[in-house]
Protein backbone atom coordinates (compact mmCIF):
# COMPACT_ATOMS: atom_id res chain seq x y z
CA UNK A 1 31.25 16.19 -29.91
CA UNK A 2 33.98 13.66 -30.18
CA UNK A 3 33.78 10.01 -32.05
CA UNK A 4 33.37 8.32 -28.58
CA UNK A 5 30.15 10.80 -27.87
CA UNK A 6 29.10 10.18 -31.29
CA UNK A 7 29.02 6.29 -31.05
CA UNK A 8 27.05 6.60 -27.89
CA UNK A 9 24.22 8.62 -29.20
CA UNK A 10 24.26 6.73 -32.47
CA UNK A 11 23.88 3.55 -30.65
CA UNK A 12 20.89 5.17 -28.41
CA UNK A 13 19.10 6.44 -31.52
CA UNK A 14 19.27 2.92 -33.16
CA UNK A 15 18.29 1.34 -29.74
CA UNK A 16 15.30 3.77 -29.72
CA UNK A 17 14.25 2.98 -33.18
CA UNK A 18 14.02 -0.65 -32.65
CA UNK A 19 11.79 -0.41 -29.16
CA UNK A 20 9.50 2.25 -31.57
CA UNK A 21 9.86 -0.43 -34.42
CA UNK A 22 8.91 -3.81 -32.09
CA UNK A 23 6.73 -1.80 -29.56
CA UNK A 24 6.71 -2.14 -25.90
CA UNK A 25 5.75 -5.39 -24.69
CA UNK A 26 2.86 -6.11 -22.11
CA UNK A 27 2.87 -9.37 -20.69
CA UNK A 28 -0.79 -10.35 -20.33
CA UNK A 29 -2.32 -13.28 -18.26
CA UNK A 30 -5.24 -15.08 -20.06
CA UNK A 31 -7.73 -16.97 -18.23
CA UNK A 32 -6.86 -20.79 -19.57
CA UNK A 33 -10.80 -20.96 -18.47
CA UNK A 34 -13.00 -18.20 -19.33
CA UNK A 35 -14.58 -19.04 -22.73
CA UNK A 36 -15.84 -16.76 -24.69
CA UNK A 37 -13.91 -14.03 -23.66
CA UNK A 38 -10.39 -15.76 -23.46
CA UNK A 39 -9.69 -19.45 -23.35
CA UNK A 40 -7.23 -22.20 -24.36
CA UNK A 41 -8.62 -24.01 -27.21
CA UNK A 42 -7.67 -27.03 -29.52
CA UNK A 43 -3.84 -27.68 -29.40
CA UNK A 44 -3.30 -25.12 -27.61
CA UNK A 45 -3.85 -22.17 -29.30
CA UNK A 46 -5.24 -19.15 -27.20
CA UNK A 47 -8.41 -18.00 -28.67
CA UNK A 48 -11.76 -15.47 -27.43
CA UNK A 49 -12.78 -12.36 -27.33
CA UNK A 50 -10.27 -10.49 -25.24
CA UNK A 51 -7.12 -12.15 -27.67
CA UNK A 52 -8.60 -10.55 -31.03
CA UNK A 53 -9.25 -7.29 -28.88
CA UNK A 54 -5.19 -7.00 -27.68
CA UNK A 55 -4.89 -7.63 -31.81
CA UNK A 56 -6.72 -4.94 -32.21
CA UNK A 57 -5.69 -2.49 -29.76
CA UNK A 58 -1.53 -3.78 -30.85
CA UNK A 59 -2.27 -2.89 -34.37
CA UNK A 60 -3.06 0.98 -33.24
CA UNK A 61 -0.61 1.30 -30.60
CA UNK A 62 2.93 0.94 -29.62
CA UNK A 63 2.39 -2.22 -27.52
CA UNK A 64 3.39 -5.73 -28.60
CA UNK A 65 1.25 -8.14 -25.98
CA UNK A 66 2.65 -11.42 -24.99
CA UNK A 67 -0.06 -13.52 -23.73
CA UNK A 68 0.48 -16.04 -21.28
CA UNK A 69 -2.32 -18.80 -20.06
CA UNK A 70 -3.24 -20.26 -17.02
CA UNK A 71 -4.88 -20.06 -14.41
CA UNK A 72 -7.32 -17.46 -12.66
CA UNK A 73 -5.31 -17.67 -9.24
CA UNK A 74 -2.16 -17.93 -11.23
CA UNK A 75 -3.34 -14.70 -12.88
CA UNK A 76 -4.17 -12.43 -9.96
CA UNK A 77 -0.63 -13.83 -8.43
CA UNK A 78 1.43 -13.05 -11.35
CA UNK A 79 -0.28 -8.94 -11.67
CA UNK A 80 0.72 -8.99 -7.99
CA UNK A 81 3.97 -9.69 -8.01
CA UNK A 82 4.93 -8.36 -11.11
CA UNK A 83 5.33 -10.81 -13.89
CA UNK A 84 2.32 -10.21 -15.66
CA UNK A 85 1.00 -6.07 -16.45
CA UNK A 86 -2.21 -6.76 -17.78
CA UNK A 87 -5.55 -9.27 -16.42
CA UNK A 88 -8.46 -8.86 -17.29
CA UNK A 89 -10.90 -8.53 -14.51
CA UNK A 90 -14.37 -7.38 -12.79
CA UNK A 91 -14.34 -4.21 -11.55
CA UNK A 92 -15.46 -3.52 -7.75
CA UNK A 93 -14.80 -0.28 -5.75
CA UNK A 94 -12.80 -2.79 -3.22
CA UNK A 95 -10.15 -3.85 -5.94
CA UNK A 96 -9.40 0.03 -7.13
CA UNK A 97 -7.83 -0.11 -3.61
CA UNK A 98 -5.28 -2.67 -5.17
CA UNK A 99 -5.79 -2.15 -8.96
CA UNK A 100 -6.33 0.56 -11.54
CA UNK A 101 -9.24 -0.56 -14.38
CA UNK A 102 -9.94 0.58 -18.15
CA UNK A 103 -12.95 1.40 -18.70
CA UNK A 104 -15.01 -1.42 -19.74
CA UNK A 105 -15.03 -3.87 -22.67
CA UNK A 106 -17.63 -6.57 -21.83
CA UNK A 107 -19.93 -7.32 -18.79
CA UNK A 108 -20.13 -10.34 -16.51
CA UNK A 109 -22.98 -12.05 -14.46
CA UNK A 110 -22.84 -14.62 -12.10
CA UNK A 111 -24.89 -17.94 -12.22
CA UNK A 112 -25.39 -20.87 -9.31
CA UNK A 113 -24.92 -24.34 -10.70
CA UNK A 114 -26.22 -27.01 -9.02
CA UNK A 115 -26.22 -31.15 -9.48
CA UNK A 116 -29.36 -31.85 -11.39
CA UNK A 117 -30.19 -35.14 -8.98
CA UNK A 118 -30.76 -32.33 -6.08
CA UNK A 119 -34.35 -31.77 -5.13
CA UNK A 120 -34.79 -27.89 -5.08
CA UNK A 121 -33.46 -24.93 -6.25
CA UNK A 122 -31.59 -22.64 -4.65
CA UNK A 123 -31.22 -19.07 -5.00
CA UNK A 124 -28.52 -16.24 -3.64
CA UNK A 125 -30.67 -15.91 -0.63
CA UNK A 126 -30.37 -19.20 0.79
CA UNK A 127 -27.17 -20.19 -0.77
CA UNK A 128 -25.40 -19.95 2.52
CA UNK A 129 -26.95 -22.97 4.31
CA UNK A 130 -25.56 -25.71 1.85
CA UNK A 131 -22.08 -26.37 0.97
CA UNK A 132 -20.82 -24.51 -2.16
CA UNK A 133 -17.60 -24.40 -4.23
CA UNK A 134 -16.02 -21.14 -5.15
CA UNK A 135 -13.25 -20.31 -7.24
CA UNK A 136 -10.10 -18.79 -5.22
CA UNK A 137 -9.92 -14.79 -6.24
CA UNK A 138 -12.73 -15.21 -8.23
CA UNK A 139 -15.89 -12.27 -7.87
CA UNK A 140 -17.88 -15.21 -6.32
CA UNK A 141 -15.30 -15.76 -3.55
CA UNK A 142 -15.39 -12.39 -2.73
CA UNK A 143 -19.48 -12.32 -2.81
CA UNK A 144 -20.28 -15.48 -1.21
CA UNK A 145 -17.42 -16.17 1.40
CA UNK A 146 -17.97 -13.86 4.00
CA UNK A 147 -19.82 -15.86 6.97
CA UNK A 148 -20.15 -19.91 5.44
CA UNK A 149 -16.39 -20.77 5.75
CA UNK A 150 -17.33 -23.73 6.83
CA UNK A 151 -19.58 -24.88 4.08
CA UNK A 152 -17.24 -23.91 1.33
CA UNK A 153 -14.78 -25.94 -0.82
CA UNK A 154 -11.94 -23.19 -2.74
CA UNK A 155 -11.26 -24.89 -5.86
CA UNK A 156 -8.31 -23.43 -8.34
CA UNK A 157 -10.32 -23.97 -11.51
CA UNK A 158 -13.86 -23.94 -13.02
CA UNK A 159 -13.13 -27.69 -13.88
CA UNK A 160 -12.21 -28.72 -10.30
CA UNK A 161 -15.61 -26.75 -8.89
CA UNK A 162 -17.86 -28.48 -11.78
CA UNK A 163 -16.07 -31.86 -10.75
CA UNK A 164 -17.03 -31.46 -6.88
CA UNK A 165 -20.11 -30.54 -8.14
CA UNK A 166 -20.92 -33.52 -10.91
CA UNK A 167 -19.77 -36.04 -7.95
CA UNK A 168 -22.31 -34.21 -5.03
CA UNK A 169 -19.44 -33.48 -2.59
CA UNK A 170 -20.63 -29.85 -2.80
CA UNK A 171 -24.57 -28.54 -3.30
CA UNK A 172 -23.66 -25.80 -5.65
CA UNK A 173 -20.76 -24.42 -7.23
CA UNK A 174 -21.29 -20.38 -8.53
CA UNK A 175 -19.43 -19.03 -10.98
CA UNK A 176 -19.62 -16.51 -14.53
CA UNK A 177 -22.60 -17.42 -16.73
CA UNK A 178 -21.36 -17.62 -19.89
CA UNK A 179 -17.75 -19.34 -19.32
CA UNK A 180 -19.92 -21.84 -16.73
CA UNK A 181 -22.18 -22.77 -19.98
CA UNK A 182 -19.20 -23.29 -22.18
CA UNK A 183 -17.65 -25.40 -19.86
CA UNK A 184 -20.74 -27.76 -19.18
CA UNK A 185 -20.66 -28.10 -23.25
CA UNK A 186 -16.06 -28.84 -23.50
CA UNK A 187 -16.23 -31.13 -20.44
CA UNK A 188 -19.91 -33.11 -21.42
CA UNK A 189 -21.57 -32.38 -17.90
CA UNK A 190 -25.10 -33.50 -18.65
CA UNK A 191 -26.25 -34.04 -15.06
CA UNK A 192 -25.53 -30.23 -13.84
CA UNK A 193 -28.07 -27.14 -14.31
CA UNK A 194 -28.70 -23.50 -13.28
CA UNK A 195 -30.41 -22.79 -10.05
CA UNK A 196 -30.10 -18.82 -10.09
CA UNK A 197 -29.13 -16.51 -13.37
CA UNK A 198 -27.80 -13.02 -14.07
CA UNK A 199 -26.24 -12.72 -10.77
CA UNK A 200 -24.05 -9.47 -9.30
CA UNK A 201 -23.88 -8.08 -13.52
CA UNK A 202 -20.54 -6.25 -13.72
CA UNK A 203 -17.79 -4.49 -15.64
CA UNK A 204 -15.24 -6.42 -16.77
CA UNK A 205 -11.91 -4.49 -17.53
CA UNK A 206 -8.23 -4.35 -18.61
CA UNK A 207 -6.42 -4.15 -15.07
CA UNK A 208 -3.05 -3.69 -13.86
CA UNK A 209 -1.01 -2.74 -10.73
CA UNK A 210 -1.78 1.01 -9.22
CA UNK A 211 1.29 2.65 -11.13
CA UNK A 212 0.53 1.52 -14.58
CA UNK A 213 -1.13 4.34 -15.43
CA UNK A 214 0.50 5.17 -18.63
CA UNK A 215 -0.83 1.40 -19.61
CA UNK A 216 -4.19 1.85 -18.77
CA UNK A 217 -4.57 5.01 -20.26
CA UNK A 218 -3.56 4.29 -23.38
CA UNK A 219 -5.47 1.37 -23.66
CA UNK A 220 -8.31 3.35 -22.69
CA UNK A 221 -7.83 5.32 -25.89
CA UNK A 222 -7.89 2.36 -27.63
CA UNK A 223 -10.93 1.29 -26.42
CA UNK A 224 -13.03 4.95 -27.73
């Protein structure tokens, strides 16, 4: 091997030392939104469950994950066109069409909020003959939407759909349990309770575009 030939496998060594050193980095979306699980708190600083479980997983792996917030249709836009390789997200059989899931690290219901001025409850059943706001890509867009285009509002965030709600413009507005709760508490929504509970319970998973298996499956060893 000449010098030349020398220099250029030198220089790949060293080049694959530093990728082993500084690991490969993931670019994740974070829900700005979804307290407990992953959320923007004070100043800033990205905080919940799914954060310290990246940590976690980073510590054990050759990843590095850069996390980026915002928001959820922001997220599902960013895995789709490829500049973001890792959401988090509820698994259905219709997604796996579009996405490849971990297996599962936490699992989600769905609650209906209502104005607390209305006069009755109302319950999955008869949801579809009053006006609702849904989250766009969210698991309650895809459960409710189908047939009462009409009476719904697509809001980009949890905030918007609790603001339609909190002023009447909409009857209900359904969404995850526990980030709906912790919202109500950030933003001081007194006037605004549950109708319906525990709704559609599902996995909620590390996800990624169809041809990221190598991804998933490692993180799925991380997850054992």
């Amino acid at each position: 091997m000449d010098n030349r030939g020398f220099s250029r496998l030198l220089l790949f060594a060293i080049f694959a030392i530093f990728c082993w050193i500084n690991g490969e980095e993931i670019h994740v979306a974070i829900d700005a939104e979804y307290p407990p699980y992953e959320f923007v708190g004070e100043n800033g600083v990205i905080a919940g469950f799914i954060p310290e479980l990246l940590a976690e997983i980073e510590k054990s792996s050759n990843f590095t994950f850069i996390l980026h917030p915002m928001s959820w249709p922001e997220a599902v836009e960013s895995l789709n066109i490829g500049t973001i390789d890792l959401i988090s997200m509820i698994y259905t059989e219709e997604r796996t069409n579009q996405y490849i899931f971990s297996e599962p690290h936490s699992r989600i219901d769905q609650s209906i909020f209502i104005n607390s001025d209305h006069p009755h409850l109302i319950t999955k059943d008869d949801i579809k003959t009053h006006s609702i706001a849904l989250q766009k890509n969210d698991i309650s867009y895809e459960q409710f939407y189908s047939g009462i285009d009409s009476l719904i509002q697509i809001v980009d965030t949890k905030r918007e759909g609790f603001h339609l709600l909190q002023l009447g413009e909409v009857y209900a507005f359904v969404t995850a349990t526990q980030p709906g709760l912790y919202l109500l508490k950030q933003y001081d929504l007194e006037n605004i309770a549950i109708s319906q509970v525990g709704l559609f319970p599902q996995n909620f998973c590390f996800a990624s575009i169809k041809n990221n298996t190598t991804l998933i499956n490692t993180i799925n060893e991380q997850l054992v």
